[in-house]
N, C-alpha and C. Protein backbone atom coordinates (compact mmCIF):
# COMPACT_ATOMS: atom_id res chain seq x y z
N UNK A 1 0.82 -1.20 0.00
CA UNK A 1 0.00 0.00 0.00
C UNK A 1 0.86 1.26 0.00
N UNK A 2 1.88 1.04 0.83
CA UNK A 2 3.14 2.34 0.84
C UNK A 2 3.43 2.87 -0.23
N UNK A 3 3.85 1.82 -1.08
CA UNK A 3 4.61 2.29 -2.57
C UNK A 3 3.43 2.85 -3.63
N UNK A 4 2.19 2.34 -3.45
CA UNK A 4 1.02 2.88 -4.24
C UNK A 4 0.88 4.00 -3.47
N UNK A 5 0.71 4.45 -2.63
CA UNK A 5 0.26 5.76 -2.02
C UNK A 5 1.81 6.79 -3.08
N UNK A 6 3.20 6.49 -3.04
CA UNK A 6 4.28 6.77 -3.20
C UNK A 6 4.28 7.08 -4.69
N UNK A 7 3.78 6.17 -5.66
CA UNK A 7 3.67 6.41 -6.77
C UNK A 7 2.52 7.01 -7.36
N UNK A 8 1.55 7.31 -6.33
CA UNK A 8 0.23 8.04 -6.92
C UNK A 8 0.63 9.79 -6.61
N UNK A 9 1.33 9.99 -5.76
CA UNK A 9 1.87 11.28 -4.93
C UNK A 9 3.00 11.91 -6.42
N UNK A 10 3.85 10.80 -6.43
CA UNK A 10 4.87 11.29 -6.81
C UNK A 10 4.52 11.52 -8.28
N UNK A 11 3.41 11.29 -8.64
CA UNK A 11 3.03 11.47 -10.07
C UNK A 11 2.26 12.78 -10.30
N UNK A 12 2.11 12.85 -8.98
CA UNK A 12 0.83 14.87 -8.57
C UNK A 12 1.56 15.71 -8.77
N UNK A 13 3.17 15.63 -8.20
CA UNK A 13 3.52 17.21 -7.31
C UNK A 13 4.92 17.53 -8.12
N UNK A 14 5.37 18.15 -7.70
CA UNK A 14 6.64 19.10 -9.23
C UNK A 14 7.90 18.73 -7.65
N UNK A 15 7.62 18.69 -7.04
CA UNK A 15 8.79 18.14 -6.44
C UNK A 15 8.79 16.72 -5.61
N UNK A 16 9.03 15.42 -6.14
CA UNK A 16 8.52 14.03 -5.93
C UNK A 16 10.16 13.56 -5.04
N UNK A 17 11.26 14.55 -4.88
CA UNK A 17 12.35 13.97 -3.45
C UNK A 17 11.32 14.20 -2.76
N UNK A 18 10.35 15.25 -2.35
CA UNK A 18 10.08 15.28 -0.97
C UNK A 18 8.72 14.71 -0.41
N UNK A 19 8.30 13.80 -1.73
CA UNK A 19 6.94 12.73 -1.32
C UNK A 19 7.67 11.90 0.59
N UNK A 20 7.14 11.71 1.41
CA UNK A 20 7.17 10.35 2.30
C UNK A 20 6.53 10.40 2.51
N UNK A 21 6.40 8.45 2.90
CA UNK A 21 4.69 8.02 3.27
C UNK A 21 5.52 7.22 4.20
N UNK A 22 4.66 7.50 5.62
CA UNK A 22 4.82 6.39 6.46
C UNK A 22 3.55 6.02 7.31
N UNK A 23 4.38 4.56 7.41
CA UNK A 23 2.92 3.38 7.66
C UNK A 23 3.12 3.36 9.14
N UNK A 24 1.81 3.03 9.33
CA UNK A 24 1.65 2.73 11.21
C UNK A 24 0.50 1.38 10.95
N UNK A 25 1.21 0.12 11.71
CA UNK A 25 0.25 -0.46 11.37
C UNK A 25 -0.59 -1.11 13.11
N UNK A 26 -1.78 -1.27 12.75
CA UNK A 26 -2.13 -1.90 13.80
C UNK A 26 -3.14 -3.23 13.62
N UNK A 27 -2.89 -4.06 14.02
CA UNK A 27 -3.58 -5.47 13.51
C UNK A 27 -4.21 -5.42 12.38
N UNK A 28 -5.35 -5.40 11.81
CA UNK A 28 -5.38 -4.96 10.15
C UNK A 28 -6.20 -4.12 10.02
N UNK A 29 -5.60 -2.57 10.81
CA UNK A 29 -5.15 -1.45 10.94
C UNK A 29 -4.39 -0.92 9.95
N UNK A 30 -4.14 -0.20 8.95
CA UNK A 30 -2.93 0.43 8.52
C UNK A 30 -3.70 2.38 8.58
N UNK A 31 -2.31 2.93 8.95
CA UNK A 31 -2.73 4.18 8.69
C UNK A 31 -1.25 4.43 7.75
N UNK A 32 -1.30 5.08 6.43
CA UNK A 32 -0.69 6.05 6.02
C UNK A 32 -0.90 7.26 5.72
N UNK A 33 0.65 7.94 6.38
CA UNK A 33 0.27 9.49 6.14
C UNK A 33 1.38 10.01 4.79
N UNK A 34 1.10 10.85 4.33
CA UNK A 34 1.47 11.16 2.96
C UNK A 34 1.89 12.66 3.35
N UNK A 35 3.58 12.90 3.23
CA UNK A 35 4.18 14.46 3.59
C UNK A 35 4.74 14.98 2.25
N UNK A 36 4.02 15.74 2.26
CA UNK A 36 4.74 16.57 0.56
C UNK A 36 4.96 17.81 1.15
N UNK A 37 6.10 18.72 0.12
CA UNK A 37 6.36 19.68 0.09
C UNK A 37 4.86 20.32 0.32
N UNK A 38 5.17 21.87 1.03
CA UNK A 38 3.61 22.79 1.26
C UNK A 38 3.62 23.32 -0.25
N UNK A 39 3.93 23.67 -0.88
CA UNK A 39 4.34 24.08 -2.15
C UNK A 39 3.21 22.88 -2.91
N UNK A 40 3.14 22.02 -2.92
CA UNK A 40 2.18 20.87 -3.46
C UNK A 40 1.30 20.21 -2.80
N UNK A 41 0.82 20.85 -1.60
CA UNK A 41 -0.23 20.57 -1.02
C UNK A 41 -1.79 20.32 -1.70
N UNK A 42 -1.82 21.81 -2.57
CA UNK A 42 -2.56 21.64 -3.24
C UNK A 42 -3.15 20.71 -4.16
N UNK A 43 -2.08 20.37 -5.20
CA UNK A 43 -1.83 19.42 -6.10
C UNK A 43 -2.55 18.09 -5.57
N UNK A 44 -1.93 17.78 -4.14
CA UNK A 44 -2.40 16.90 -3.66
C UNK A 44 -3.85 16.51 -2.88
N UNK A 45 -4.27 17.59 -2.92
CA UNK A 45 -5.72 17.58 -2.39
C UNK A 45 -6.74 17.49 -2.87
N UNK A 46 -6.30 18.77 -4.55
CA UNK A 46 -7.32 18.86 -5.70
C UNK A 46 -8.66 19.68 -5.28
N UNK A 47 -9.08 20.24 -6.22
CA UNK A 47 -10.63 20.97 -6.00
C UNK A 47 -11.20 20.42 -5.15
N UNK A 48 -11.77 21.03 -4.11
CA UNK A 48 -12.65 20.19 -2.84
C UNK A 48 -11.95 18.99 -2.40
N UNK A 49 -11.21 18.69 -2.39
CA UNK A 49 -10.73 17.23 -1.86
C UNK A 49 -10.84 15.81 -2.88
N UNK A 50 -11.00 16.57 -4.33
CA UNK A 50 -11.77 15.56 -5.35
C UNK A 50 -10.09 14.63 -5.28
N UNK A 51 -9.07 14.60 -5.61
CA UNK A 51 -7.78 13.89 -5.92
C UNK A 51 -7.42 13.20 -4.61
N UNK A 52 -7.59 14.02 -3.25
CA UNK A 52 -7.39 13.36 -1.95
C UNK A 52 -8.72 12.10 -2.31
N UNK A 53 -9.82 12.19 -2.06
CA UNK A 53 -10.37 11.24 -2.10
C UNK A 53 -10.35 10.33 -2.95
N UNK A 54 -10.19 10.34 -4.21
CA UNK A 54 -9.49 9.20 -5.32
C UNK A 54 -8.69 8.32 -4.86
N UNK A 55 -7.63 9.36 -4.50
CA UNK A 55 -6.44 8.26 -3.72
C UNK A 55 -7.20 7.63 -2.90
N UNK A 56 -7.56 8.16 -1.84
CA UNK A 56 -8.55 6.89 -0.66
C UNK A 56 -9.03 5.33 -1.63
N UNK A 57 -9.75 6.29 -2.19
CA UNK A 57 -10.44 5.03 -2.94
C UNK A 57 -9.79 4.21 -3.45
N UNK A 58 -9.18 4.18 -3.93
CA UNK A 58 -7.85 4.14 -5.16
C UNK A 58 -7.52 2.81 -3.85
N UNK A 59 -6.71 3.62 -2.69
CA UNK A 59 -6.38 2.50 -1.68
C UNK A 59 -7.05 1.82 -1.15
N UNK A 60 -8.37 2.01 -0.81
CA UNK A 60 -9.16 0.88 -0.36
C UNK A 60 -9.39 0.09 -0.96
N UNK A 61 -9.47 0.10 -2.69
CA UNK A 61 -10.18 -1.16 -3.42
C UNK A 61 -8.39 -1.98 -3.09
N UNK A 62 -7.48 -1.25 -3.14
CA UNK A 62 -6.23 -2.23 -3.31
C UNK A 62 -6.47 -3.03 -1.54
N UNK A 63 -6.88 -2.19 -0.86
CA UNK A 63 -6.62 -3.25 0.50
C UNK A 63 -7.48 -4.10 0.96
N UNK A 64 -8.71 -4.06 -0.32
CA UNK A 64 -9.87 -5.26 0.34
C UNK A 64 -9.33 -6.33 -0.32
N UNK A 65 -8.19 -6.00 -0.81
CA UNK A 65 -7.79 -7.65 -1.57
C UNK A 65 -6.73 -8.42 -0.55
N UNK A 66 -5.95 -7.53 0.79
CA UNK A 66 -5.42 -7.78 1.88
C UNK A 66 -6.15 -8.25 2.95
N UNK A 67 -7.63 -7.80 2.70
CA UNK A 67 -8.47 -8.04 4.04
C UNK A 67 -8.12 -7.49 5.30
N UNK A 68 -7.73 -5.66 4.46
CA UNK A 68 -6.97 -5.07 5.77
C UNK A 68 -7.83 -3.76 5.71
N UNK A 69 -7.64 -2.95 6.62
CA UNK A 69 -8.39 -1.61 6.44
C UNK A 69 -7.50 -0.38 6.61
N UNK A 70 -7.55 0.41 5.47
CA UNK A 70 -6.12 1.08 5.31
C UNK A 70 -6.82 2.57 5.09
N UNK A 71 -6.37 3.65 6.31
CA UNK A 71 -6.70 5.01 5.88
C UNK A 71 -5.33 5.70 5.69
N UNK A 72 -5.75 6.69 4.78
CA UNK A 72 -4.97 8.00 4.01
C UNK A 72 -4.42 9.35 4.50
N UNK A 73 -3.54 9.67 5.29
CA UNK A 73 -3.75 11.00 6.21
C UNK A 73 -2.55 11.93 5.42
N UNK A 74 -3.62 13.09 4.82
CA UNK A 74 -1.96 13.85 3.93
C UNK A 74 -2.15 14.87 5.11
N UNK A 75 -0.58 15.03 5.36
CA UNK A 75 -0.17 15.88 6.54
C UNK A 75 0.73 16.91 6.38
């Protein structure tokens, strides 16, 4: 889920050194948070939250195939 959050980010923002995603996991728990440059915050959020929520989605269909429950926190 890390590296998909990693390659969906790094494909948004004009500066992709300063994508990190880190995982916290808790039994099948996962939280990732997603740190980009403030400079591409935007990028990453999109009109109303339309691109933040894609990604969500985007990750949940990948983690019902883990049988895990995985949220998105851009920080």
């Amino acid at each position: 889920m890390k590296e998909l959050v990693e390659v969906i980010a790094k494909a948004l923002v004009e500066n992709p050194d300063e994508v990190v995603v880190t995982q916290k996991e808790e039994g099948k728990h996962i939280t990732l948070e997603l740190h980009v440059a403030p400079s591409d915050m935007g990028k990453v959020i999109g009109k109303q939250g339309r691109i933040a929520k894609a990604i969500r989605s985007v990750v949940k269909a990948a983690s019902t195939r883990e049988n895990k429950k995985v949220d998105v926190e851009i920080v």
